[in-house]
Protein backbone atom coordinates (compact mmCIF):
# COMPACT_ATOMS: atom_id res chain seq x y z
CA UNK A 1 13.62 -5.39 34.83
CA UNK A 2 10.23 -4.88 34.53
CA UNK A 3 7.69 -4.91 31.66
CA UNK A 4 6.96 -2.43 29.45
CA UNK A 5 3.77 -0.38 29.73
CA UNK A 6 0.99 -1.56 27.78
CA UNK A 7 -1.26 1.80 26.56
CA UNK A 8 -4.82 1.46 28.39
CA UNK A 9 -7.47 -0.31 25.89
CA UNK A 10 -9.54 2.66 23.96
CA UNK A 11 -12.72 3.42 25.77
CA UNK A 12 -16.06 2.79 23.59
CA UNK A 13 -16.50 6.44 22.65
CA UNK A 14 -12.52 6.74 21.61
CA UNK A 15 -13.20 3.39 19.70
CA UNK A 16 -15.89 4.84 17.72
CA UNK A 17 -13.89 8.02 16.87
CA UNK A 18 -10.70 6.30 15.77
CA UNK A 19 -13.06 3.90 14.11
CA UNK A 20 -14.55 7.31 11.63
CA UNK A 21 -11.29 8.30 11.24
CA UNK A 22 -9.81 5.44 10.03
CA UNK A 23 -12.78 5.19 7.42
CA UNK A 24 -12.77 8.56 6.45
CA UNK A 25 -8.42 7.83 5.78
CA UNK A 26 -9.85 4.53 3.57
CA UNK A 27 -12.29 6.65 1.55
CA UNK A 28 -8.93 9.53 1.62
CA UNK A 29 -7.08 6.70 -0.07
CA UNK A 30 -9.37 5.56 -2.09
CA UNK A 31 -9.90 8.58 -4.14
CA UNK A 32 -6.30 9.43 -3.97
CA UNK A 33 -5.45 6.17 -5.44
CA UNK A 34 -8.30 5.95 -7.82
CA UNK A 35 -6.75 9.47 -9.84
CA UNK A 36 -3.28 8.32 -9.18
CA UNK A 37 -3.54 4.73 -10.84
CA UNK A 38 -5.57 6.26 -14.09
CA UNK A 39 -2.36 9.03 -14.49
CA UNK A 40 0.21 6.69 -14.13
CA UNK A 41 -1.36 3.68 -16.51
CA UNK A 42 -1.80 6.26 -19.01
CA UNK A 43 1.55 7.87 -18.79
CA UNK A 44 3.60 4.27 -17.87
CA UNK A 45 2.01 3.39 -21.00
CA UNK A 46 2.55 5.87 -22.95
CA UNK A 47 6.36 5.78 -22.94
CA UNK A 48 6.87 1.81 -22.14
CA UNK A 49 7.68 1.83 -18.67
CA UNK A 50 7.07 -1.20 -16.64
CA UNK A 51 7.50 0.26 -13.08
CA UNK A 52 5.08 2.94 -13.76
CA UNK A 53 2.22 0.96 -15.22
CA UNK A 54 2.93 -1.15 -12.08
CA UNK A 55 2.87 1.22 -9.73
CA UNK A 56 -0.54 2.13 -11.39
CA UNK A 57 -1.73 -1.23 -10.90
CA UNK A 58 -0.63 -1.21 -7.24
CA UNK A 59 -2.66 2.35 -6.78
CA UNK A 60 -5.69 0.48 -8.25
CA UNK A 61 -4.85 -2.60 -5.85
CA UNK A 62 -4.74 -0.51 -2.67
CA UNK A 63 -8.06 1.31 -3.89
CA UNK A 64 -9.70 -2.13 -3.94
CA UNK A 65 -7.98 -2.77 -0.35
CA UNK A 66 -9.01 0.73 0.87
CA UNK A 67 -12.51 -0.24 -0.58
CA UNK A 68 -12.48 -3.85 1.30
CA UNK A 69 -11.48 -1.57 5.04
CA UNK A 70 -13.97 0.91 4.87
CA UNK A 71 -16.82 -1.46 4.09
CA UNK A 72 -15.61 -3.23 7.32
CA UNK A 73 -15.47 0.35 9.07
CA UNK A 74 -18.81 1.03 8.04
CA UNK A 75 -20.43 -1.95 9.53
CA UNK A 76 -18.78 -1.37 12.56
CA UNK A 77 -20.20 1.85 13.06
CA UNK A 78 -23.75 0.76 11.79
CA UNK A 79 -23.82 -2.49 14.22
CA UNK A 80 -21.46 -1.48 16.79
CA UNK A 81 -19.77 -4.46 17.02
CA UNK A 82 -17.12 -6.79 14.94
CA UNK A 83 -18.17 -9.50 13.32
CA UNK A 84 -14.78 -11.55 13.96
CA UNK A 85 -15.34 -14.05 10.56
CA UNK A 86 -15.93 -11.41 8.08
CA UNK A 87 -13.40 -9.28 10.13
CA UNK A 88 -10.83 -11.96 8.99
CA UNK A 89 -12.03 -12.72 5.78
CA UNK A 90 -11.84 -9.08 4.95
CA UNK A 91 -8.30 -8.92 6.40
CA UNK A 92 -7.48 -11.69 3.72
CA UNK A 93 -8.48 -10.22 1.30
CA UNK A 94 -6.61 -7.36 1.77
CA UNK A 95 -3.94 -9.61 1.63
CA UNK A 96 -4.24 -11.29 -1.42
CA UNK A 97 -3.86 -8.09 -3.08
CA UNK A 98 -0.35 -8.02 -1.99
CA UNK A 99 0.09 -11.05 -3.79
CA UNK A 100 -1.68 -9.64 -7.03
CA UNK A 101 0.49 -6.57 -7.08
CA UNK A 102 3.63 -8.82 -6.65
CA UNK A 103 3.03 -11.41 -9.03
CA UNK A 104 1.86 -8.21 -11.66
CA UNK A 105 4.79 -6.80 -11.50
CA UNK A 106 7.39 -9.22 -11.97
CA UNK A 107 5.59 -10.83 -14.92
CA UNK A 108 5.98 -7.25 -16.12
CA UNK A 109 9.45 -6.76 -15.34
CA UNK A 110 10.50 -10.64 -16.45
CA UNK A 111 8.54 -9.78 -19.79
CA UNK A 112 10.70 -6.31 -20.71
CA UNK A 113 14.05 -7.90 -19.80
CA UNK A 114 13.43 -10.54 -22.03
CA UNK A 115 11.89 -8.33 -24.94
CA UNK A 116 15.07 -6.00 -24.14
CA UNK A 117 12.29 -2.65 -24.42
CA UNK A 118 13.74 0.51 -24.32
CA UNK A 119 11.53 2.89 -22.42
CA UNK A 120 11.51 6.77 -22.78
CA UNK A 121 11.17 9.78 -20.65
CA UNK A 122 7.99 10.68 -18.77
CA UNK A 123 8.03 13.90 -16.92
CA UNK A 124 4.15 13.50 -15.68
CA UNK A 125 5.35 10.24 -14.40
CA UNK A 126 7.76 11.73 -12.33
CA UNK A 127 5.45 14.43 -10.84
CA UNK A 128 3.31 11.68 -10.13
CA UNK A 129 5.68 10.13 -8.04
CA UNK A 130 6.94 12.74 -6.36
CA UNK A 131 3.39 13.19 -5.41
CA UNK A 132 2.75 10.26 -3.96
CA UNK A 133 6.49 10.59 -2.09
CA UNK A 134 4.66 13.80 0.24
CA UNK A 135 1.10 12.23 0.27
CA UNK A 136 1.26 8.60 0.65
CA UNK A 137 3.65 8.77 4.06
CA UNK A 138 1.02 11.15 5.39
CA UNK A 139 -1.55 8.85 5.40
CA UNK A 140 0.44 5.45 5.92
CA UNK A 141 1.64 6.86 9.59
CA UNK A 142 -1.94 7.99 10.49
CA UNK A 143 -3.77 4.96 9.34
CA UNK A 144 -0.89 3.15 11.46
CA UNK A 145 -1.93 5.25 14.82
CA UNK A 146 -5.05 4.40 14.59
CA UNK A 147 -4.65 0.97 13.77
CA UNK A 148 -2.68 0.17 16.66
CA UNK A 149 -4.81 2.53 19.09
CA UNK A 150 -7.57 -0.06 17.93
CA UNK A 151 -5.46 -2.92 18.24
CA UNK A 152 -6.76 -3.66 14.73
CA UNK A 153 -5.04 -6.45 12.01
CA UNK A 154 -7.32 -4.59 9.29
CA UNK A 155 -6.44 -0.98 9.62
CA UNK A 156 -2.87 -2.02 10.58
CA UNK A 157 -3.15 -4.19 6.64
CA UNK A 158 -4.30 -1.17 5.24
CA UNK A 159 -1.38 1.04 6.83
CA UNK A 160 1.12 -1.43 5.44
CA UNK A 161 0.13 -1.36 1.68
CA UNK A 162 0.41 2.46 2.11
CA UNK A 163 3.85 2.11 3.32
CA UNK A 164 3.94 -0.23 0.28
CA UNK A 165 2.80 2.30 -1.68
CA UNK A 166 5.41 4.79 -0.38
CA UNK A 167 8.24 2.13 -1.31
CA UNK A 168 7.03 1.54 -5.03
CA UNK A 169 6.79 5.47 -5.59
CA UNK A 170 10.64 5.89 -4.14
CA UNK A 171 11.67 2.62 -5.75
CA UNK A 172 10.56 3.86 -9.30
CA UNK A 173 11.33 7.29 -9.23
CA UNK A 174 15.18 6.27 -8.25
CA UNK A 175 14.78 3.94 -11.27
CA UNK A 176 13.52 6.98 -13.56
CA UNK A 177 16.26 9.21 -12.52
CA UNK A 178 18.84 6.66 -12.39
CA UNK A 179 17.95 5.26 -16.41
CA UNK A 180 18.23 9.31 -17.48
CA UNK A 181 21.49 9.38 -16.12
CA UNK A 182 22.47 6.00 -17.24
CA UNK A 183 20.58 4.98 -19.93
CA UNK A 184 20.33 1.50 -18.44
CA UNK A 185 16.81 0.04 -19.29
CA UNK A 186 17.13 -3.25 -17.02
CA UNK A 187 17.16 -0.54 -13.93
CA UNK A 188 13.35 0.15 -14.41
CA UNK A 189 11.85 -3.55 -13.74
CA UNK A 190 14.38 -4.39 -11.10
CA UNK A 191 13.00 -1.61 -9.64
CA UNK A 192 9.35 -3.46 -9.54
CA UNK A 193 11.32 -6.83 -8.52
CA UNK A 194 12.38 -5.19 -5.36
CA UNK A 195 8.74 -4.14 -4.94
CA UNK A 196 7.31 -7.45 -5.57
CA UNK A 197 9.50 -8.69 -2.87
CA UNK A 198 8.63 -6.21 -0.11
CA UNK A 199 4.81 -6.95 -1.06
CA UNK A 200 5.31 -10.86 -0.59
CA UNK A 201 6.60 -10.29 2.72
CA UNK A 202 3.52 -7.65 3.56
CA UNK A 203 1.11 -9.84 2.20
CA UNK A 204 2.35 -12.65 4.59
CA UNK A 205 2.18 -10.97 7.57
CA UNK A 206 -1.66 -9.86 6.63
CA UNK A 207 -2.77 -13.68 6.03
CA UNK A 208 -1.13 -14.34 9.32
CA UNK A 209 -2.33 -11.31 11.50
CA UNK A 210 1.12 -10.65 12.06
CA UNK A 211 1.09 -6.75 11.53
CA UNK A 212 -0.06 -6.23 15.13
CA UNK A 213 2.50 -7.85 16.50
CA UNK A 214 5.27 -5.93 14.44
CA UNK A 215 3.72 -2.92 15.19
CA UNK A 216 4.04 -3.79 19.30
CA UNK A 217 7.56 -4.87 18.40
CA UNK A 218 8.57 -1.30 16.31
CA UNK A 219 7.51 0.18 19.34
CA UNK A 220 9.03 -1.53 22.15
C-alpha cells in the first residue's frame, strides 16, 4: 500500500498570502472577542452565572492569544523570515492561556457548587452565544486551513482555542437551556468543568507542538 500524498510545500509568494490572511483572521478575532467578552462579563454577572462570566474570560483569553499570533504574523511579514525561538516562545504562550481559562473556570464552578448560588435568566446571554455558535466555527476552520497550508504550530494554536471557543459557547448555552427547563443550578458550572477539561488537553498539545501532527492525522 503506498503512502499517502503529502500536499506540495507553499511557494514563497503563497506563504506570504496565507501568512496576511491568517493575521488579518487574528486581528478578526481579536475584535470579535474583545466585544464578546465585555457583553458576556456584564450580563454573566449580572444574573450570577458562572459559565457565562467564564466564557467571557475565555473571549478575553483568546483576544490575548489572537494578540500574541498576529504580533508573530506581523514580524514575519516585516522580516520575511521566522525567528524559530520567539516562534516557540510565542506558541507557549498561547498555550498557557489554555491553562488560565481552565483553571478560571473551575475555581468558578467549584466556588458556586459549594455556595449552592442560584443563578437567573439572561436572554442577552443567550444571543450572545448563539452568536458566537455561527461566528466562531467560521473562523476556527479558516484559521485551521491556513495553519496547516503553512505547516504552522502557531496558527494551528490559534485555530484550536477557536474551536475551544466554539465548545464553551455550545457547552453553556445547553447548560442555559437545560437549567430553564430544569431548574437545576449545578448544570451551569459542570458545564465550565467540561470546558476546563477540553482546554487542558488543548493547552497540552500547544506546549508540545502537537497540533500539527493532529491536524496531519484528522486528515489522513
Amino acid at each position: 500500500m503506498s503512502a499517502p500524498a503529502t500536499a506540495p510545500a507553499a511557494s514563497t509568494t503563497e506563504v506570504t498570502a496565507l501568512t496576511r490572511r491568517g493575521l488579518r483572521l487574528a486581528r478578526l478575532t481579536v475584535g470579535y472577542n474583545v466585544v464578546e467578552g465585555v457583553v458576556s462579563v456584564a450580563a454573566g454577572l449580572a444574573a450570577g452565572l458562572v459559565s457565562v462570566v467564564g466564557f467571557g474570560v475565555d473571549s478575553a483569553i483568546e483576544s490575548a492569544a489572537g494578540v500574541i499570533v498576529a504580533l508573530r504574523l506581523s514580524a514575519r511579514l516585516r522580516h520575511g523570515d521566522t525567528d524559530e525561538r520567539r516562534e516557540r516562545l510565542a506558541l507557549r504562550g498561547v498555550a498557557v492561556t489554555f491553562f488560565v481559562l481552565a483553571a478560571y473556570v473551575t475555581v468558578e464552578g467549584v466556588r458556586s457548587l459549594v455556595a449552592g448560588e442560584e443563578p437567573d435568566r439572561s436572554p442577552v446571554a443567550i444571543a450572545v452565544l448563539v452568536a458566537s455558535i455561527v461566528v466562531m466555527p467560521l473562523l476556527a476552520r479558516a484559521k485551521r486551513r491556513v495553519g496547516e497550508r503553512l505547516r504552522d504550530p502557531l496558527v494551528l494554536a490559534d485555530a484550536a482555542e477557536t474551536r475551544i471557543c466554539v465548545l464553551l459557547s455550545v457547552s453553556t448555552l445547553a447548560g442555559l437551556l437545560l437549567h430553564a427547563l430544569t431548574g437545576a443550578a449545578w448544570l451551569d458550572p459542570v458545564a465550565g468543568f467540561v470546558i476546563a477539561a477540553f482546554a487542558v488537553h488543548e493547552g497540552r498539545e500547544a506546549w508540545e507542538g502537537e497540533l500539527l501532527e493532529d491536524g496531519a492525522e484528522d486528515d489522513g
